[in-house]
N, C-alpha and C. Protein backbone atom coordinates (compact mmCIF):
# COMPACT_ATOMS: atom_id res chain seq x y z
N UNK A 1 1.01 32.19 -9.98
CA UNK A 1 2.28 31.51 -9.85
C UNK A 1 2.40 30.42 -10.91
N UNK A 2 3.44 30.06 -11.55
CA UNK A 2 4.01 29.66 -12.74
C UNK A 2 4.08 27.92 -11.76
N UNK A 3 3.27 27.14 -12.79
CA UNK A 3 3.74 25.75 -12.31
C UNK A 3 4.94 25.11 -12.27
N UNK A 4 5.75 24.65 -11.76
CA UNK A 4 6.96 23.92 -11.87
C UNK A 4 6.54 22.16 -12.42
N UNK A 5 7.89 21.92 -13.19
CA UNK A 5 7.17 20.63 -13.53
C UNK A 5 7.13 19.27 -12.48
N UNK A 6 7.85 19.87 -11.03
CA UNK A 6 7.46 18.81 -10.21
C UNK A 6 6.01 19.15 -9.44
N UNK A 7 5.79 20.24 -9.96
CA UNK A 7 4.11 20.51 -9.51
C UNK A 7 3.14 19.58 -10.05
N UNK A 8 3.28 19.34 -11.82
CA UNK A 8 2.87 19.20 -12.77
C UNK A 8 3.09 17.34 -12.43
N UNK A 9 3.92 16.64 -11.57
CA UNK A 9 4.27 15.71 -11.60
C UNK A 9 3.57 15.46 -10.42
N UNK A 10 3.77 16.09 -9.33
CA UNK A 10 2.58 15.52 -8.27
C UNK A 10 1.53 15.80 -8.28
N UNK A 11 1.18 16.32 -8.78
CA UNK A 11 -0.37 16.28 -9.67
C UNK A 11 -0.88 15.44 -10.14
N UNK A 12 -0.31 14.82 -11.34
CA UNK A 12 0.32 13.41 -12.27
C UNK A 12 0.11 12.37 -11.02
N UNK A 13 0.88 12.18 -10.34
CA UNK A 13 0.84 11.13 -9.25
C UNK A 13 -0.48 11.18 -7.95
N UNK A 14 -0.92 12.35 -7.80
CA UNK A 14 -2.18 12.10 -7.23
C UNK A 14 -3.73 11.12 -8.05
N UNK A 15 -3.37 11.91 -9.25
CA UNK A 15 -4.42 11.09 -9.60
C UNK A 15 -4.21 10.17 -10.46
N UNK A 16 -2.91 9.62 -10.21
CA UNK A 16 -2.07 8.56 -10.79
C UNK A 16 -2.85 7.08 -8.94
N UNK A 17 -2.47 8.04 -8.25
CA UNK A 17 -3.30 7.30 -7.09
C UNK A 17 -4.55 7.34 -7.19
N UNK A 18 -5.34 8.25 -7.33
CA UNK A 18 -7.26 8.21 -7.16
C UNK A 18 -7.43 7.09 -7.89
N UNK A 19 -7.02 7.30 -9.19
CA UNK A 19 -7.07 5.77 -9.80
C UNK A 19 -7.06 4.28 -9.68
N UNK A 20 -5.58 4.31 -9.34
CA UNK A 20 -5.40 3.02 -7.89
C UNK A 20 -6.39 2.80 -7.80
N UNK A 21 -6.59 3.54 -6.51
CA UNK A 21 -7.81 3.58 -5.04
C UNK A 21 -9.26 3.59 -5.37
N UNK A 22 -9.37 4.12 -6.86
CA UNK A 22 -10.69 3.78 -7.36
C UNK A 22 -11.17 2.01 -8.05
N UNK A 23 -10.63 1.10 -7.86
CA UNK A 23 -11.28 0.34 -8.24
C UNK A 23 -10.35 -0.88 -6.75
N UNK A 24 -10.83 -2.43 -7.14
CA UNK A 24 -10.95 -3.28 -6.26
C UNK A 24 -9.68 -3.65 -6.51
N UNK A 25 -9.08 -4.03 -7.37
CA UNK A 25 -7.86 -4.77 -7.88
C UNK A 25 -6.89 -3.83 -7.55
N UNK A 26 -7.30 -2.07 -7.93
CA UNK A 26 -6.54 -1.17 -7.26
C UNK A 26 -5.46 -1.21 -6.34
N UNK A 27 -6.90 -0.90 -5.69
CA UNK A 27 -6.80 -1.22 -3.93
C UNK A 27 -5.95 -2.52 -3.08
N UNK A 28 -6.20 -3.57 -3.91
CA UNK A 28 -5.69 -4.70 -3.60
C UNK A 28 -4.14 -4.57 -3.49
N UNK A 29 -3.72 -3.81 -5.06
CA UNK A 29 -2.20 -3.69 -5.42
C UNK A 29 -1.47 -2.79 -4.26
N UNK A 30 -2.47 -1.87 -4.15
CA UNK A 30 -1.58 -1.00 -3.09
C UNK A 30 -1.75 -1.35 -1.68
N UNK A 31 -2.48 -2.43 -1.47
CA UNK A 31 -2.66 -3.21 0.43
C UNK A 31 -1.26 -4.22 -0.05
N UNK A 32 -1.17 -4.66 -0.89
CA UNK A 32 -0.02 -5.23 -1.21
C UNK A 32 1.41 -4.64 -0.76
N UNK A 33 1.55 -3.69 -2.00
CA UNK A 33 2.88 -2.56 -1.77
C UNK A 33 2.77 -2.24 -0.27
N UNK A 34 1.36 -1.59 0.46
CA UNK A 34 2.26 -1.16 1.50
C UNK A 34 2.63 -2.50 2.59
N UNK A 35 2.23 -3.93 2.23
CA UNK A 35 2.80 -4.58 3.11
C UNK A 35 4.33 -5.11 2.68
N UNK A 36 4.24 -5.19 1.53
CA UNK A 36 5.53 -5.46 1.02
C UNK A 36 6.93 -4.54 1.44
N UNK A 37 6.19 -3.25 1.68
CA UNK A 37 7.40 -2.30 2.24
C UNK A 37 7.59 -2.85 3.21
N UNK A 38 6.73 -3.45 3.84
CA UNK A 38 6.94 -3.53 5.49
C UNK A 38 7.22 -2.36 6.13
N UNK A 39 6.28 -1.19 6.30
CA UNK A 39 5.95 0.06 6.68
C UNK A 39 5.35 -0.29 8.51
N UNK A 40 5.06 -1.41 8.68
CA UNK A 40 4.71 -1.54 9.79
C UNK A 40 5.40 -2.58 10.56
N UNK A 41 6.52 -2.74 9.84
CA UNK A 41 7.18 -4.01 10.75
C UNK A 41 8.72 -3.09 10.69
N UNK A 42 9.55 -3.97 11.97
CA UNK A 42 10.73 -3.14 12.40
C UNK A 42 11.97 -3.84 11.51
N UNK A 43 12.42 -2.76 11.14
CA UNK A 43 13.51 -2.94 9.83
C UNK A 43 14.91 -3.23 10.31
N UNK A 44 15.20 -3.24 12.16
CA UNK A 44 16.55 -3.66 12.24
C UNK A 44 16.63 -4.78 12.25
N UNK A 45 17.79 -5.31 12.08
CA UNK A 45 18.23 -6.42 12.07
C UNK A 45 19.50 -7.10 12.77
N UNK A 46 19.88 -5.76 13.24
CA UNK A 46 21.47 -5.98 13.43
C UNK A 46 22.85 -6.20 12.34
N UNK A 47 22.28 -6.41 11.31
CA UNK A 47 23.50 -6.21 10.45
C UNK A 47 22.71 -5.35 9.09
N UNK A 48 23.46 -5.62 8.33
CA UNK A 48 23.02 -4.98 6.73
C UNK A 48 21.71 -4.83 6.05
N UNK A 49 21.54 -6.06 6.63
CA UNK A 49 19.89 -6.28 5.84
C UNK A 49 18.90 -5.67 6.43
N UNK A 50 19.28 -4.61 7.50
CA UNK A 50 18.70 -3.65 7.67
C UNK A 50 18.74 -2.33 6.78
N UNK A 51 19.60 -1.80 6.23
CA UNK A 51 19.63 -0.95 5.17
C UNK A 51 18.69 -1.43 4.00
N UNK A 52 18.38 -2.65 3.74
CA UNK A 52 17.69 -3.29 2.41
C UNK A 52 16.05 -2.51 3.06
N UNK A 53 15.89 -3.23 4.27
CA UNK A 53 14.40 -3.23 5.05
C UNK A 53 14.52 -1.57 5.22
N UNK A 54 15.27 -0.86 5.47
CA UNK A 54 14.78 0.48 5.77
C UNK A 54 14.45 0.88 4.28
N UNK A 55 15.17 0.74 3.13
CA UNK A 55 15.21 1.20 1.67
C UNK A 55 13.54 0.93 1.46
N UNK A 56 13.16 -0.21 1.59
CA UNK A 56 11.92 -0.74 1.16
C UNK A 56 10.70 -0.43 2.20
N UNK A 57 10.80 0.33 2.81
CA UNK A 57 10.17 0.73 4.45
C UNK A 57 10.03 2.14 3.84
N UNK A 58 10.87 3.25 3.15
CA UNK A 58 10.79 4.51 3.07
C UNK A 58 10.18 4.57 1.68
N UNK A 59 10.01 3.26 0.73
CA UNK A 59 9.29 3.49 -0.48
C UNK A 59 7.48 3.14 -0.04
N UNK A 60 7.41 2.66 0.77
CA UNK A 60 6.13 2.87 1.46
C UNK A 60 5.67 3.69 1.93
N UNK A 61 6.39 4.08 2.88
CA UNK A 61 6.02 5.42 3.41
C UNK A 61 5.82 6.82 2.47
N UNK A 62 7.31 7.01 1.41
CA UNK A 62 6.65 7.68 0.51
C UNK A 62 5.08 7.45 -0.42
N UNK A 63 4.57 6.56 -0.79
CA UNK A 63 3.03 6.37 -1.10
C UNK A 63 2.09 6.39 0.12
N UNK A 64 2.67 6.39 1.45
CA UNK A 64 1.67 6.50 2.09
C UNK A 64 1.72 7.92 2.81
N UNK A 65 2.61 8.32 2.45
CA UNK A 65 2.60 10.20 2.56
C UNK A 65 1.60 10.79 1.14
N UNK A 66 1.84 10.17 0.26
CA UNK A 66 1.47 10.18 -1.02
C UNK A 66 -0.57 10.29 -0.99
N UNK A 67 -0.59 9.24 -0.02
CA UNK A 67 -2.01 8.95 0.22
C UNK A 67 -2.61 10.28 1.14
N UNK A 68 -1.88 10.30 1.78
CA UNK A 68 -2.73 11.48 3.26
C UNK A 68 -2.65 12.66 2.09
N UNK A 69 -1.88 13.35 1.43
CA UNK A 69 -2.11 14.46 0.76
C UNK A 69 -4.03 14.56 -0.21
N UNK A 70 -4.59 13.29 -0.30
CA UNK A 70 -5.68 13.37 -0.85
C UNK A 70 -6.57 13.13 0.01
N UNK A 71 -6.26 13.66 0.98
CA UNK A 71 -7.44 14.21 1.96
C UNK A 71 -8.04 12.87 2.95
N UNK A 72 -9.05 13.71 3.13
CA UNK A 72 -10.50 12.25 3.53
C UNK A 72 -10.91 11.69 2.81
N UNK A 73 -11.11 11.92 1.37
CA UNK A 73 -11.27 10.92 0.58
C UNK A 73 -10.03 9.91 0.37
N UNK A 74 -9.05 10.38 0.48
CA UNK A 74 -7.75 9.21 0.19
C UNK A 74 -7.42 8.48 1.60
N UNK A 75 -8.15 8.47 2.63
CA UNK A 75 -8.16 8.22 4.26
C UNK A 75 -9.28 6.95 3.97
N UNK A 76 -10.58 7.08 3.41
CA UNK A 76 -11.37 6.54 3.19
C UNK A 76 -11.27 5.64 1.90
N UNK A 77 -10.85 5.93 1.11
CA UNK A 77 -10.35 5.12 0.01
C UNK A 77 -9.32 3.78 0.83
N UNK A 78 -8.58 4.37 1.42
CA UNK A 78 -7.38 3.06 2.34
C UNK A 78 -8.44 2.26 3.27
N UNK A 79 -8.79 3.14 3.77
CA UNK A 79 -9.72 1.99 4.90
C UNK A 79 -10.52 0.82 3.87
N UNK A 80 -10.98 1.74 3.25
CA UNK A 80 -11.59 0.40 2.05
C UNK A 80 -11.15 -0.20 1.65
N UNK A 81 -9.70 -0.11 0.91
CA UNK A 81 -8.55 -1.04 0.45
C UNK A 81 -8.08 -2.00 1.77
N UNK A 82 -8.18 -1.37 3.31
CA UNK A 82 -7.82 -2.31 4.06
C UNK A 82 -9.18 -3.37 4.20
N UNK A 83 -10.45 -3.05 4.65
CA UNK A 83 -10.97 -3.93 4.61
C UNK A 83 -11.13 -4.82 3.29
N UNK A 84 -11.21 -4.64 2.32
CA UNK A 84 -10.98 -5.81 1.66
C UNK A 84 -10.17 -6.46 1.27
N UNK A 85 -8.73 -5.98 1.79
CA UNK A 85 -7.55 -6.96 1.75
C UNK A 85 -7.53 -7.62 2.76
N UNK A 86 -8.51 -7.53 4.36
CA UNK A 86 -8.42 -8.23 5.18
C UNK A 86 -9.32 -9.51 4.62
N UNK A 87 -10.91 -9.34 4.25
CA UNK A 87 -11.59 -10.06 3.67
C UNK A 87 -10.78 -10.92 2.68
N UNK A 88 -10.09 -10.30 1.81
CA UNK A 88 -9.69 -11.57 0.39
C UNK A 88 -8.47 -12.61 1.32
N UNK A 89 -7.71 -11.95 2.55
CA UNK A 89 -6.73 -12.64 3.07
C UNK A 89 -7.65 -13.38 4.11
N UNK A 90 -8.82 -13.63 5.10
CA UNK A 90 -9.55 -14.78 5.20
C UNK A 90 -10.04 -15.48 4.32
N UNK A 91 -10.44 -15.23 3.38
CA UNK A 91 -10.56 -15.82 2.32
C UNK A 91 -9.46 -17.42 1.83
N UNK A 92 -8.52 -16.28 1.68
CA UNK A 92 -7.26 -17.44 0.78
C UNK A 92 -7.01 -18.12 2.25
N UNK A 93 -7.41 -17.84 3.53
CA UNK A 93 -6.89 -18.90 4.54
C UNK A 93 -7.94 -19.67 4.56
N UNK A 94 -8.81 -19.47 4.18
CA UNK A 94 -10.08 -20.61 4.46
C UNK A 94 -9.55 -21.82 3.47
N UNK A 95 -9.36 -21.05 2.13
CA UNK A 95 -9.32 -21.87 0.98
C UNK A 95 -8.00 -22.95 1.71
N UNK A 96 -6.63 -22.18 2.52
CA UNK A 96 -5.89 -23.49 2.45
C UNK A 96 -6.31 -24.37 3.80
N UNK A 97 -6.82 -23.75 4.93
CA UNK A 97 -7.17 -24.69 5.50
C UNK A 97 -7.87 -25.70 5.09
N UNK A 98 -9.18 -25.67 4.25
CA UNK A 98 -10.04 -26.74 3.65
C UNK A 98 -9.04 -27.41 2.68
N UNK A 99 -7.77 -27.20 2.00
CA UNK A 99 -7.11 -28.06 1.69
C UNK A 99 -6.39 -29.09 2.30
N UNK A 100 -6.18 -28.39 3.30
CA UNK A 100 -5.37 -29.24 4.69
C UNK A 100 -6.26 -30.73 5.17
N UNK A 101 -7.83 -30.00 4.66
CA UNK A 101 -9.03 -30.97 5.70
C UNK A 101 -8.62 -32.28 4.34
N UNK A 102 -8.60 -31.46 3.25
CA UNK A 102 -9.16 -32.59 2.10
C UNK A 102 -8.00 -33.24 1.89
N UNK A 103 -6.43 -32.56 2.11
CA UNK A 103 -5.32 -33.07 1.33
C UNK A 103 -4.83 -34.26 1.81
């Protein structure tokens, strides 16, 4: 079967992700994006600015559909990206609480 070039493109974008997900800073960027979508928080609002939150809610979800297609390794790659975005985010709270002690 003859590749299509959106074959040729999610292809491109898988290991446009392994990449990502292969290093620390990676990982970091994309614990970022998917909180920034706010993929896990509720997007109504009651007026408009719910259309903004759903827009930015379904560009998450597309990378995190994006992610499950690379298997158990791309399952295990996230868990790793989550624990150390939990770690660097105690982190930066330690740092401002001890500012709080000193400021």
């Amino acid at each position: 079967m003859k590749k299509t070039i959106k074959d040729y493109m999610q292809e491109r974008d898988m290991q446009a992700l392994n990449h990502v997900l292969s290093t620390e800073l990676g990982r970091w960027f994309f614990c970022r994006l998917m909180d920034r979508s706010g993929i896990l928080k509720q997007s109504f609002t009651g007026n408009s600015e719910t259309y903004f939150n759903e827009g930015k809610r379904k560009v998450g979800l597309l990378f995190h559909w994006d992610l499950n297609k690379l298997g158990i390794d791309g399952v295990k790659q996230y868990h790793l990206a989550q624990l150390e975005y939990i770690g660097q985010q105690e982190y930066f709270n330690n740092l401002v609480d001890k500012e709080k002690q000193n400021g």
